[in-house]
Protein backbone atom coordinates (compact mmCIF):
# COMPACT_ATOMS: atom_id res chain seq x y z
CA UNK A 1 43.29 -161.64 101.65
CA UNK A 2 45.37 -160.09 104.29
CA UNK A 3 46.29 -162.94 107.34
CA UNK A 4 48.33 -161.60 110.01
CA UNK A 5 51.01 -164.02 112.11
CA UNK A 6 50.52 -165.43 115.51
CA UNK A 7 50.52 -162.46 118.00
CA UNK A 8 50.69 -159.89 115.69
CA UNK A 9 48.68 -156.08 115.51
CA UNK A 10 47.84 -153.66 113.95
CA UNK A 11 49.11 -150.65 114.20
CA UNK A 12 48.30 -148.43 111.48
CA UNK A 13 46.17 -148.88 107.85
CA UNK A 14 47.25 -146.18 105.41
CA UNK A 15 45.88 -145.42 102.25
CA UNK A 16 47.06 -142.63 99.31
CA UNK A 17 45.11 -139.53 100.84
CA UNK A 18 41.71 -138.63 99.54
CA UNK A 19 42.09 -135.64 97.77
CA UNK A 20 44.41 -137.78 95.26
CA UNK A 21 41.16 -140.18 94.33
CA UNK A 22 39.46 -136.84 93.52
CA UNK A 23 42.18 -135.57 91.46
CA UNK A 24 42.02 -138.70 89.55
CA UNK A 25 38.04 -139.13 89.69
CA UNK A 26 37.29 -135.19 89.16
CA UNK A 27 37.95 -134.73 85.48
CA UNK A 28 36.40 -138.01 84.49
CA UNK A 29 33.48 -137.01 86.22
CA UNK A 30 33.64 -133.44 84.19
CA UNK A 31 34.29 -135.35 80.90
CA UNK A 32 31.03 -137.29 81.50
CA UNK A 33 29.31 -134.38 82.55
CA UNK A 34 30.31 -132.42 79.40
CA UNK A 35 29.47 -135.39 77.07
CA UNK A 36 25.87 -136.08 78.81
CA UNK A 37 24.98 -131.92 78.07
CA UNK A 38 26.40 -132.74 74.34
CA UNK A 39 24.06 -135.36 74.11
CA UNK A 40 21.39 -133.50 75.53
CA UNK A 41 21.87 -130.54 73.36
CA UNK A 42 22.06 -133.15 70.46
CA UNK A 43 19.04 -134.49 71.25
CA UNK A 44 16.92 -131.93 70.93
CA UNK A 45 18.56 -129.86 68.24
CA UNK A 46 18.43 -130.93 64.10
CA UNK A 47 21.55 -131.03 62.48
CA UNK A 48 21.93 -132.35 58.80
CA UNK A 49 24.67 -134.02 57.18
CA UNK A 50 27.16 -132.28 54.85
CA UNK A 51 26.52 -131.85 50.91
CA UNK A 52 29.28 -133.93 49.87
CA UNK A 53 27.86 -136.89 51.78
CA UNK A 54 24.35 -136.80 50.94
CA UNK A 55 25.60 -136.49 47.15
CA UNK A 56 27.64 -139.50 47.17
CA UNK A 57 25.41 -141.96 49.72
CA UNK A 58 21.48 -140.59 49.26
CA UNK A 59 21.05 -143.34 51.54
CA UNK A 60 22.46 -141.77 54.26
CA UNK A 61 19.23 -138.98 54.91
CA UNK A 62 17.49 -141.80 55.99
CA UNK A 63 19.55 -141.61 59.49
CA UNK A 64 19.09 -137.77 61.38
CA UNK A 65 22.70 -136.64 62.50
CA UNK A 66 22.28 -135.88 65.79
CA UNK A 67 20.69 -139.31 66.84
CA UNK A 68 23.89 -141.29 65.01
CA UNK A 69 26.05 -138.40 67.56
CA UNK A 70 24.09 -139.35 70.21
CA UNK A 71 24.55 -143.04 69.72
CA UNK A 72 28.42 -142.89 69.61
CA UNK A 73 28.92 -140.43 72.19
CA UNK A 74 26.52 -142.61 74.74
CA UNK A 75 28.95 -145.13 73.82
CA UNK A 76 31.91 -143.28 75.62
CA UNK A 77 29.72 -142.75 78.77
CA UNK A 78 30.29 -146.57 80.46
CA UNK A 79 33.76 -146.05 79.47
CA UNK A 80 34.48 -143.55 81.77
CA UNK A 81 31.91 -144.70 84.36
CA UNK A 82 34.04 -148.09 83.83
CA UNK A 83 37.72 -145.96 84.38
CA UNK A 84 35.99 -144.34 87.56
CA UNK A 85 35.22 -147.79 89.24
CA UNK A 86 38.60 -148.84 88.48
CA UNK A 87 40.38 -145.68 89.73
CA UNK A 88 38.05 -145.87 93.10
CA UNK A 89 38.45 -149.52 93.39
CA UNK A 90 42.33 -148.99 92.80
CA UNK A 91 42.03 -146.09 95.77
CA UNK A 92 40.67 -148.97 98.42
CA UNK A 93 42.83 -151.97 97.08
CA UNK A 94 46.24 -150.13 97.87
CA UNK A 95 46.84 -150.00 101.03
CA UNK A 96 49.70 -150.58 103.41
CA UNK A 97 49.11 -152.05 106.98
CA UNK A 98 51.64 -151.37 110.04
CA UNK A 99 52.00 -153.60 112.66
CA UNK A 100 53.97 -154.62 115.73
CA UNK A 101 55.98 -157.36 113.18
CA UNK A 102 56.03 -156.02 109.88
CA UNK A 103 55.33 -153.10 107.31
CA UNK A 104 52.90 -154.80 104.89
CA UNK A 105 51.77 -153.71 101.43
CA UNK A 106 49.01 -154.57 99.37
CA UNK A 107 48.81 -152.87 95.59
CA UNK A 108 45.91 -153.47 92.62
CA UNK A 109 48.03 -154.31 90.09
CA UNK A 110 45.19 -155.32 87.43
CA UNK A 111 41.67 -155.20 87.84
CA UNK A 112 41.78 -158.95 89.77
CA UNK A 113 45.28 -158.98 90.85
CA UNK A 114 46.35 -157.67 94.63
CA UNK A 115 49.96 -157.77 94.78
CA UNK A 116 51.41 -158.29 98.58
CA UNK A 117 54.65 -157.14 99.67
CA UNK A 118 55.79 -157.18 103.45
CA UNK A 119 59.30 -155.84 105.29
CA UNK A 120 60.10 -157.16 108.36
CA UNK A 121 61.05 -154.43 110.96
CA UNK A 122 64.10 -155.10 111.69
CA UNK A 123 65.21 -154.94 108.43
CA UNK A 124 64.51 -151.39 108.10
CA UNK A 125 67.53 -149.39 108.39
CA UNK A 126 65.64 -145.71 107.07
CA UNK A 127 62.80 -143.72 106.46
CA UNK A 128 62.67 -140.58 104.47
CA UNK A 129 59.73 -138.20 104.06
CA UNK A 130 59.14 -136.26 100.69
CA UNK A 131 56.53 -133.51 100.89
CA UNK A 132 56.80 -131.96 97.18
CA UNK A 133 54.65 -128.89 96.29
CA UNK A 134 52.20 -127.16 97.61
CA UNK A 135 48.85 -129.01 97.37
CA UNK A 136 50.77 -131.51 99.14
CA UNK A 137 52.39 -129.56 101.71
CA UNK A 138 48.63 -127.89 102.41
CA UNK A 139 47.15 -130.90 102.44
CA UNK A 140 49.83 -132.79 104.19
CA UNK A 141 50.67 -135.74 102.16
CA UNK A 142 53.86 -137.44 100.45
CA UNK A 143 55.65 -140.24 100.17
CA UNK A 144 57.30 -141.83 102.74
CA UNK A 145 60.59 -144.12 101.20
CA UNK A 146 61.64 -147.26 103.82
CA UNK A 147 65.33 -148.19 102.95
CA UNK A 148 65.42 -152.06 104.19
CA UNK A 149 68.60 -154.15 104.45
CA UNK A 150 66.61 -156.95 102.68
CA UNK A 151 66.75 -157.99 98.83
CA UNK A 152 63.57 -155.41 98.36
CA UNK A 153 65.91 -152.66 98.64
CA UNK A 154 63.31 -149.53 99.32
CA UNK A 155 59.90 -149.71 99.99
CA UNK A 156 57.72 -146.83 99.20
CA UNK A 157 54.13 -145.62 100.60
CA UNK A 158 53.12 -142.93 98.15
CA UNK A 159 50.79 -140.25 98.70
CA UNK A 160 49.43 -140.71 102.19
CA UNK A 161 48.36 -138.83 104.43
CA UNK A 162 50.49 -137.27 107.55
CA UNK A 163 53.68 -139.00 106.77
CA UNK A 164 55.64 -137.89 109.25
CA UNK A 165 52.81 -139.18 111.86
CA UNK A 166 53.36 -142.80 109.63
CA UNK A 167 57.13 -142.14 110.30
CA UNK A 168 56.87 -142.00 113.77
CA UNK A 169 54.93 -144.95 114.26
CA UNK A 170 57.05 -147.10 112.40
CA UNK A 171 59.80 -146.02 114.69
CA UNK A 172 57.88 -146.69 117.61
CA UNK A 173 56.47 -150.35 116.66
CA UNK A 174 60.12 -150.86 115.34
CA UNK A 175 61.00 -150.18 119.26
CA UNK A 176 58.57 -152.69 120.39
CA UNK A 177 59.42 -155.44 118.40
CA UNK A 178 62.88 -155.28 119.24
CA UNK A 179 61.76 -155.21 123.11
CA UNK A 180 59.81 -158.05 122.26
CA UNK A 181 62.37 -160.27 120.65
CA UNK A 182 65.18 -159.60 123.48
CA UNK A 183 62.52 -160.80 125.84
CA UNK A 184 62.42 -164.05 123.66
């Protein structure tokens, strides 16, 4: 859980833009789609097991084909409805949080494990925007890399959207907590 400090707001909450979850969730979506019209053509169409198998386990005609197809490839569907929950739960779990004190990140790492990283603002001595290619440069997302004087080193918010709108923000909470502190 994400507790702010005494006095402190929020600025900003970024997260990766959206058309990167679809990227990720699209073609596991397809793949299901393409294995539930397998098992619906398999389902309704007789296929019979090869020669060689029938002559050395007889046994084995006492099973139809299709159904034993059908009952393994069923078995891949909550696979990939179980890597879509995780890629979508991934999407909202990483996040990064701007506010008038610090740059604060939050990551999934596992399925149960949130990893929280925060930078001070007055340690940041950069910030670099990379806009590479041209679904990104449509779409207007990239990375935005934080170059801190602290033992963190570089900070990175990947794939979110507008960076050079995150950029500017930073700069201007960065100006009002150093207002704030010379008032102190």
């Amino acid at each position: 859980m994400l507790e702010l400090l005494e006095k402190e707001r929020i600025y900003l909450l970024k997260r990766r833009h959206p058309i990167v979850l679809q990227f990720q969730v699209f073609p596991l979506l397809l793949i299901s789609f393409f294995i539930f019209l397998l098992i619906l053509f398999l389902f309704f169409k007789k296929i019979s097991w090869p020669d060689f198998l029938i002559e050395n386990f007889p046994q084995i005609t006492e099973f139809r084909l299709n159904f034993v197809l059908i009952f393994i490839l069923s078995l891949t569907l909550p696979i990939l409805w179980s890597l879509i929950f995780y890629v979508v739960t991934q999407y909202y779990l990483t996040y990064w949080v701007i506010t008038n004190r610090r740059i604060i990140s939050a990551r999934l790492v596992g399925l149960f494990n949130i990893k929280y990283a925060s930078i001070s603002l007055d340690k940041i001595q950069d910030l670099t925007v990379f806009i590479k290619g041209i679904l990104p440069s449509i779409y207007h997302f990239g990375n935005l890399r934080i170059q801190t004087a602290g033992e963190k080193g570089q900070f990175l918010l990947d794939q979110i959207q507008d960076p050079e709108i995150v950029k500017q923000v930073i700069f201007e909470a960065k100006i009002d907590y150093q207002r704030e502190t010379e008032k102190l």
